[in-house]
PDB file of N, CA and C in Angstrom:
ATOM      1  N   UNK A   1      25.808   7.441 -12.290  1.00  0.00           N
ATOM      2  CA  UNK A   1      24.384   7.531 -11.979  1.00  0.00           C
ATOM      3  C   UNK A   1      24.215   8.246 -10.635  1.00  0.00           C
ATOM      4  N   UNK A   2      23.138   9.331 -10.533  1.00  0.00           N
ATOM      5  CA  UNK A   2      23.122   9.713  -9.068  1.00  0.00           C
ATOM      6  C   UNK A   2      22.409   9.169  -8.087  1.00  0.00           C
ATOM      7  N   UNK A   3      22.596   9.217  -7.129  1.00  0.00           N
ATOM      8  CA  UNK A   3      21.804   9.065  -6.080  1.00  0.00           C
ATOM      9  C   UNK A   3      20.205   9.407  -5.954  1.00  0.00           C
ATOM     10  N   UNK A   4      19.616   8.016  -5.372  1.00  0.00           N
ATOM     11  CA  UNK A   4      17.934   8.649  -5.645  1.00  0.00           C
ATOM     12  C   UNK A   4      17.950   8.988  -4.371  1.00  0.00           C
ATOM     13  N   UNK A   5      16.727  10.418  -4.232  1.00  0.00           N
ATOM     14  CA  UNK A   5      16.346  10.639  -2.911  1.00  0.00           C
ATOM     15  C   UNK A   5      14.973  10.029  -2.243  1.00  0.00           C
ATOM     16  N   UNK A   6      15.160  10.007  -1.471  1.00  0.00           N
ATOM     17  CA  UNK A   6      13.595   8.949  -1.071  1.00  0.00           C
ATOM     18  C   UNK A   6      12.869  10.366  -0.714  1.00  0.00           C
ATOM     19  N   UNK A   7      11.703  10.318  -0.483  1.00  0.00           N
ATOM     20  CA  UNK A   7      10.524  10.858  -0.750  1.00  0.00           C
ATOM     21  C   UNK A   7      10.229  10.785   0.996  1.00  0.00           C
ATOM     22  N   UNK A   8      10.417  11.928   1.341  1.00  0.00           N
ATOM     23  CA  UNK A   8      10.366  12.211   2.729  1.00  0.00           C
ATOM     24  C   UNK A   8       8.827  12.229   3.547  1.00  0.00           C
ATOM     25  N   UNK A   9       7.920  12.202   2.722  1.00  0.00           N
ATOM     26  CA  UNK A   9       6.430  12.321   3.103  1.00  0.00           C
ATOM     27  C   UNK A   9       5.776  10.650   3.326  1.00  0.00           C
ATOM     28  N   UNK A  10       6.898   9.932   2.247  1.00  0.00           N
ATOM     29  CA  UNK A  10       5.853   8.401   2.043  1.00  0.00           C
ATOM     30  C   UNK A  10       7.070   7.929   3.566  1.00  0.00           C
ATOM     31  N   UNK A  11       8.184   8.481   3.461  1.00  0.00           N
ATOM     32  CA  UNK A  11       9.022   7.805   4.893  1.00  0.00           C
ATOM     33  C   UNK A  11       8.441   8.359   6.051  1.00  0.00           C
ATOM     34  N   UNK A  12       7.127   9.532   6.866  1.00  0.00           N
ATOM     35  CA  UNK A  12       6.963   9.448   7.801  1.00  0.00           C
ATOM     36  C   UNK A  12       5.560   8.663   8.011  1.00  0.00           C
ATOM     37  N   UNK A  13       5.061   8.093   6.448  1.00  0.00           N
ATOM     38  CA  UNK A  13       3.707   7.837   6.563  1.00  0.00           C
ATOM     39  C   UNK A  13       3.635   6.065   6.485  1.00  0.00           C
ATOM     40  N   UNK A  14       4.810   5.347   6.041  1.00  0.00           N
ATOM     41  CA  UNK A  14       4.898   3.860   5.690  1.00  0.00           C
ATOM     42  C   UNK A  14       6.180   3.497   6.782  1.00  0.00           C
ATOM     43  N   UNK A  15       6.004   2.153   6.809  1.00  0.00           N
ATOM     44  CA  UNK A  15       6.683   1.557   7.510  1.00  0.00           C
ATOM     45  C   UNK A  15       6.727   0.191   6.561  1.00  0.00           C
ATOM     46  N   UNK A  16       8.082  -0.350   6.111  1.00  0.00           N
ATOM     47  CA  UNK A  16       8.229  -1.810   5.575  1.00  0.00           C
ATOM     48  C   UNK A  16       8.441  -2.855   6.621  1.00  0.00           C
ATOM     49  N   UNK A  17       7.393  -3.556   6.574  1.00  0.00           N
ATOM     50  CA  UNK A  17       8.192  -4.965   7.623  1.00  0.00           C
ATOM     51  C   UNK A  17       8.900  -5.725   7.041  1.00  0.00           C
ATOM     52  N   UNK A  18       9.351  -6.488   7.596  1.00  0.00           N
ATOM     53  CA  UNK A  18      10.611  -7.588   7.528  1.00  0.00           C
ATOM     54  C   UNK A  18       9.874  -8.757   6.040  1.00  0.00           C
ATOM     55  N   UNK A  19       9.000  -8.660   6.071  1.00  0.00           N
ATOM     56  CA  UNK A  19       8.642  -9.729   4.761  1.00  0.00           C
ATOM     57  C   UNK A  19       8.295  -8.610   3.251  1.00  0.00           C
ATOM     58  N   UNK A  20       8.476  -7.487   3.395  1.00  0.00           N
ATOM     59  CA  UNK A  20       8.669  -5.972   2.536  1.00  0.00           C
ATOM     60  C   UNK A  20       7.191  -5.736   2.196  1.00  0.00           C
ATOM     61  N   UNK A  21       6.033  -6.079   3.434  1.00  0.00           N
ATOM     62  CA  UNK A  21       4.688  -5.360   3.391  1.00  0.00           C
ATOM     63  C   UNK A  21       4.726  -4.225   3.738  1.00  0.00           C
ATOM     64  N   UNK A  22       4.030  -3.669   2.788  1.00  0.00           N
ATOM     65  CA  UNK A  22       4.086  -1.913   3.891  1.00  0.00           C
ATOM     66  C   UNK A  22       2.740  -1.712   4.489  1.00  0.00           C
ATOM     67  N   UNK A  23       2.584  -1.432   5.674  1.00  0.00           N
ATOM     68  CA  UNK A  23       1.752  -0.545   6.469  1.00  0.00           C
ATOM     69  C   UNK A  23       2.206   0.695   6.752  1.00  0.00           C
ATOM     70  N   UNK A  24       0.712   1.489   7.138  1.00  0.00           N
ATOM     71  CA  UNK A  24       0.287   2.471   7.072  1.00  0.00           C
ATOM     72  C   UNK A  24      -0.417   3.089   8.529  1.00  0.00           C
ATOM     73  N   UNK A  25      -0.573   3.925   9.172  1.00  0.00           N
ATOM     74  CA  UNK A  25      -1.698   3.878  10.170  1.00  0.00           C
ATOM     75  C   UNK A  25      -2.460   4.938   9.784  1.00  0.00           C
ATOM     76  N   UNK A  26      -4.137   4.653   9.719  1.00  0.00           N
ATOM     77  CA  UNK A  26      -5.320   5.263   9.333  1.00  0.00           C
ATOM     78  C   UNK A  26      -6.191   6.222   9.297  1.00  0.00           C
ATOM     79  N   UNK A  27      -6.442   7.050   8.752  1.00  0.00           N
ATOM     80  CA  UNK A  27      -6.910   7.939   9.255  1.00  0.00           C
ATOM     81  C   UNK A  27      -8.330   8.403   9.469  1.00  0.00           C
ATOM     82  N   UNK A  28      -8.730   9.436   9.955  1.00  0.00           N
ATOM     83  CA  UNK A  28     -10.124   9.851  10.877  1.00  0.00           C
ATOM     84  C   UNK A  28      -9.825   9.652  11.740  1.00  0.00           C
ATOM     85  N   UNK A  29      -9.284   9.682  12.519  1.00  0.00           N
ATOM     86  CA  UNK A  29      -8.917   9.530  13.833  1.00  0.00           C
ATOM     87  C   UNK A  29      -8.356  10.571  14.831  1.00  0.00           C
ATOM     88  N   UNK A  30      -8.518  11.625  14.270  1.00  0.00           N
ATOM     89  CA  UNK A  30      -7.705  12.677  14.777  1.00  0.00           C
ATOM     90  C   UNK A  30      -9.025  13.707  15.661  1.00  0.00           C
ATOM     91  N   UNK A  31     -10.478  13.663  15.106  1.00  0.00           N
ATOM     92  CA  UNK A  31     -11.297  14.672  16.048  1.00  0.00           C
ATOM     93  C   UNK A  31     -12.466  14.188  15.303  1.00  0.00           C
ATOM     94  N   UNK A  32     -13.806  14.643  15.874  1.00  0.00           N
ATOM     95  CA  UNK A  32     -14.889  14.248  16.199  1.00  0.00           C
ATOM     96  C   UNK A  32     -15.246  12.819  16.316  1.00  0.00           C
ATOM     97  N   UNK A  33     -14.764  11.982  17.276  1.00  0.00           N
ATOM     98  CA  UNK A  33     -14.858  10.922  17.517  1.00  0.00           C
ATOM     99  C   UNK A  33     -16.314  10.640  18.297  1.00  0.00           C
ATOM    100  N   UNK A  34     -16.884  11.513  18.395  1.00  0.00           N
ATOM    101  CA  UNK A  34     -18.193  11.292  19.465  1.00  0.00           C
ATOM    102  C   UNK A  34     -19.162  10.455  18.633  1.00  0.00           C
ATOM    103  N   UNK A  35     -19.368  11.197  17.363  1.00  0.00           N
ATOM    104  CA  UNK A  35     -20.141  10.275  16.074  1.00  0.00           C
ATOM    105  C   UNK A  35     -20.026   9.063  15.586  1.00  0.00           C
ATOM    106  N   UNK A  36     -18.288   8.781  16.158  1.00  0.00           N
ATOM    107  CA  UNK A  36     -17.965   7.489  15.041  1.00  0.00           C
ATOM    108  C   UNK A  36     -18.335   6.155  16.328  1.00  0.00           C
ATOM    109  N   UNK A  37     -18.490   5.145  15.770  1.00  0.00           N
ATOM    110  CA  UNK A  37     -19.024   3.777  16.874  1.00  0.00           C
ATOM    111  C   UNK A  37     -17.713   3.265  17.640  1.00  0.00           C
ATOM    112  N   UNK A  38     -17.723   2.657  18.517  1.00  0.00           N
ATOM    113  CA  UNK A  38     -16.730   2.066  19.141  1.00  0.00           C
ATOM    114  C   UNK A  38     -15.752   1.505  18.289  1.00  0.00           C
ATOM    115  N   UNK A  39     -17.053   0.118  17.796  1.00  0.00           N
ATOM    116  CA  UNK A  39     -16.186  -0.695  16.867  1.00  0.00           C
ATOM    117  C   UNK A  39     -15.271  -0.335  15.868  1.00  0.00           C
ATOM    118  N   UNK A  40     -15.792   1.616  14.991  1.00  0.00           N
ATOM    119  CA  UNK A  40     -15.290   1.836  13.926  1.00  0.00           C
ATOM    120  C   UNK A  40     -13.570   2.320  14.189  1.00  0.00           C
ATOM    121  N   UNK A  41     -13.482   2.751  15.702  1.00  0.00           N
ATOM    122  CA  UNK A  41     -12.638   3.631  16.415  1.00  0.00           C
ATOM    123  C   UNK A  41     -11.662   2.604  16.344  1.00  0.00           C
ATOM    124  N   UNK A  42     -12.077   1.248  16.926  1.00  0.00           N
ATOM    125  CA  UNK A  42     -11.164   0.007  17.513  1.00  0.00           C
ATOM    126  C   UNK A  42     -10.452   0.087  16.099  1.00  0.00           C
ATOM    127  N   UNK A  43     -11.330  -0.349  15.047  1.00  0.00           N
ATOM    128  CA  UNK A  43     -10.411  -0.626  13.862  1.00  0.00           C
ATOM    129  C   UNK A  43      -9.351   0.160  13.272  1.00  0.00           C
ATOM    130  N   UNK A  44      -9.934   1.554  13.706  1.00  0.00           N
ATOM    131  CA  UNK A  44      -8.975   2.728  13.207  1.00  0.00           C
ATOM    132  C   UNK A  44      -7.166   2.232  13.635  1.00  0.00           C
ATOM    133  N   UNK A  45      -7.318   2.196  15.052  1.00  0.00           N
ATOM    134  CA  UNK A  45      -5.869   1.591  15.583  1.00  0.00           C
ATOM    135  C   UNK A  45      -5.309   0.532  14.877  1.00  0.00           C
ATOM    136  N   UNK A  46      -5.613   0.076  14.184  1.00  0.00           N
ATOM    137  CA  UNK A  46      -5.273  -1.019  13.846  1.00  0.00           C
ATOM    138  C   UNK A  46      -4.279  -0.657  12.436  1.00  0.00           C
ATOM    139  N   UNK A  47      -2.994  -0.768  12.285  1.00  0.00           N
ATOM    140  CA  UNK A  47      -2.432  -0.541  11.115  1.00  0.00           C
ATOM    141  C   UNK A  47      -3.314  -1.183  10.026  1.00  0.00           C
ATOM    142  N   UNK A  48      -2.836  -0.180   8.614  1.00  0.00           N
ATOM    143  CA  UNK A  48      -3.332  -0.729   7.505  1.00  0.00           C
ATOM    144  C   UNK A  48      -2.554  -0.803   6.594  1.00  0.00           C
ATOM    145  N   UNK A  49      -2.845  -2.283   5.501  1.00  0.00           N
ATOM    146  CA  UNK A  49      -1.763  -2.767   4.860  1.00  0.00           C
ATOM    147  C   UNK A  49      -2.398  -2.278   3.198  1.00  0.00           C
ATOM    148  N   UNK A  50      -0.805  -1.591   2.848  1.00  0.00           N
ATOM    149  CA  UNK A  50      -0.660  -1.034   1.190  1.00  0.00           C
ATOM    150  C   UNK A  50      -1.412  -2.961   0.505  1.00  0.00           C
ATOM    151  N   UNK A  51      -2.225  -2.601  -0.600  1.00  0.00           N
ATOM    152  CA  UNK A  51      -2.151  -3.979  -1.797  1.00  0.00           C
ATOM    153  C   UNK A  51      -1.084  -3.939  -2.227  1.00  0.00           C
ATOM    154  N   UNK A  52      -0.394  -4.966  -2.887  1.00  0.00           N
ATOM    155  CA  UNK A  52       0.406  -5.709  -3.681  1.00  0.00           C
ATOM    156  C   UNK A  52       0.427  -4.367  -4.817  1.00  0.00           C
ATOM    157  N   UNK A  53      -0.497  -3.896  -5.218  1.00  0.00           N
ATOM    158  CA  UNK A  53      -0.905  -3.381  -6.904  1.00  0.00           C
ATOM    159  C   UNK A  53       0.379  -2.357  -6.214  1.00  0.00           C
ATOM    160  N   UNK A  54      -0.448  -1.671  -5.040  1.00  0.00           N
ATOM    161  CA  UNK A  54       0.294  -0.003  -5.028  1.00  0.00           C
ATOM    162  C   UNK A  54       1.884  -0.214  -4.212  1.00  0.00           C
ATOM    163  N   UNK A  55       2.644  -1.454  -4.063  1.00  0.00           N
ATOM    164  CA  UNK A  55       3.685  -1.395  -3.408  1.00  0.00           C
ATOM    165  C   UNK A  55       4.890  -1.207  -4.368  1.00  0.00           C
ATOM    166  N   UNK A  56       4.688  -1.431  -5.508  1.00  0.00           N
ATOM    167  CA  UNK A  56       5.343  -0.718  -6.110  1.00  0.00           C
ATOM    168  C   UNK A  56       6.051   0.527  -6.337  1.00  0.00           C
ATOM    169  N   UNK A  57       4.761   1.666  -6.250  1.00  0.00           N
ATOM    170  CA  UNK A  57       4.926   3.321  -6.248  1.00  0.00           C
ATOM    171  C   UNK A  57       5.123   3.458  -4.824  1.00  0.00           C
ATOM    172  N   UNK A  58       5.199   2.587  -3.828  1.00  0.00           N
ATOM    173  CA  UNK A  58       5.877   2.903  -2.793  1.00  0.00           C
ATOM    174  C   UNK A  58       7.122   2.847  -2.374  1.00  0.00           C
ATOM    175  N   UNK A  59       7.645   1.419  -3.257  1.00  0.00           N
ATOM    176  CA  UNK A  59       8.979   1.265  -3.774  1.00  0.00           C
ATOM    177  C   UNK A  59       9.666   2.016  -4.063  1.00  0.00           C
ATOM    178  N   UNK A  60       9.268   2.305  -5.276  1.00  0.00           N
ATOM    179  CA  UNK A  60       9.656   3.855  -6.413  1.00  0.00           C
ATOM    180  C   UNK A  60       9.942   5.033  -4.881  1.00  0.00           C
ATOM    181  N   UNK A  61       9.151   5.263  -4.270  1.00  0.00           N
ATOM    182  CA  UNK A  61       9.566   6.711  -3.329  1.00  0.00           C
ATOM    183  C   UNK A  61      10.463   6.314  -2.355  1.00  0.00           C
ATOM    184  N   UNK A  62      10.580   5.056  -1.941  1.00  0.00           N
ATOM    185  CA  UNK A  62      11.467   4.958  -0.515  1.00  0.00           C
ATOM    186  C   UNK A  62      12.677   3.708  -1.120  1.00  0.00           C
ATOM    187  N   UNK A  63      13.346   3.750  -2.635  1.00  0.00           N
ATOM    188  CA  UNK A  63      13.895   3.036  -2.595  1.00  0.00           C
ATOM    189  C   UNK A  63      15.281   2.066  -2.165  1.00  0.00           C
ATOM    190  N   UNK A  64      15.343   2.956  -0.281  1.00  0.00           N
ATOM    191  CA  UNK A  64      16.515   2.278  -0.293  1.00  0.00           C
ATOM    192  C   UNK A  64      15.925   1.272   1.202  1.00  0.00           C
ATOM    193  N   UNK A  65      14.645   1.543   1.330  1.00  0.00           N
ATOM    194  CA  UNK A  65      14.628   0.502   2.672  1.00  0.00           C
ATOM    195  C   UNK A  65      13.930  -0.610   2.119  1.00  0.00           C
ATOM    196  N   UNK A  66      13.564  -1.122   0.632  1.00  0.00           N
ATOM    197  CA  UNK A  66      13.020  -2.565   0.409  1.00  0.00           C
ATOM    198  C   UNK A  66      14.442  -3.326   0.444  1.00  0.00           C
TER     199      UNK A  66
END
């Protein structure tokens, strides 16, 4: 059987933690921030977590760090 290759785009964009949740960090955040509200900005920083449904097909691309 060969070797799978992991999927080099979902490895600079996910991160698995130690209990095998994956986060993400969010985007809009990159320019015209003058429009968006404080509060919406604060949240932006804030990692965001893959559902249960889609950790699967995240599985599937990075399968050697679950």
């Amino acid at each position: 059987m060969p070797k799978l290759k992991t999927h080099k785009g979902a490895k600079k964009r996910f991160k698995i933690t130690k209990n095998k949740k994956v986060i993400y960090s969010k985007a809009y955040r990159g320019h015209i921030l003058t429009k968006k509200s404080a509060k919406r900005k604060r949240d932006l920083r804030k990692p965001g977590q893959i559902s249960p449904a889609d950790r699967m097909r995240i599985k599937r691309m990075m399968p050697y760090d679950f």
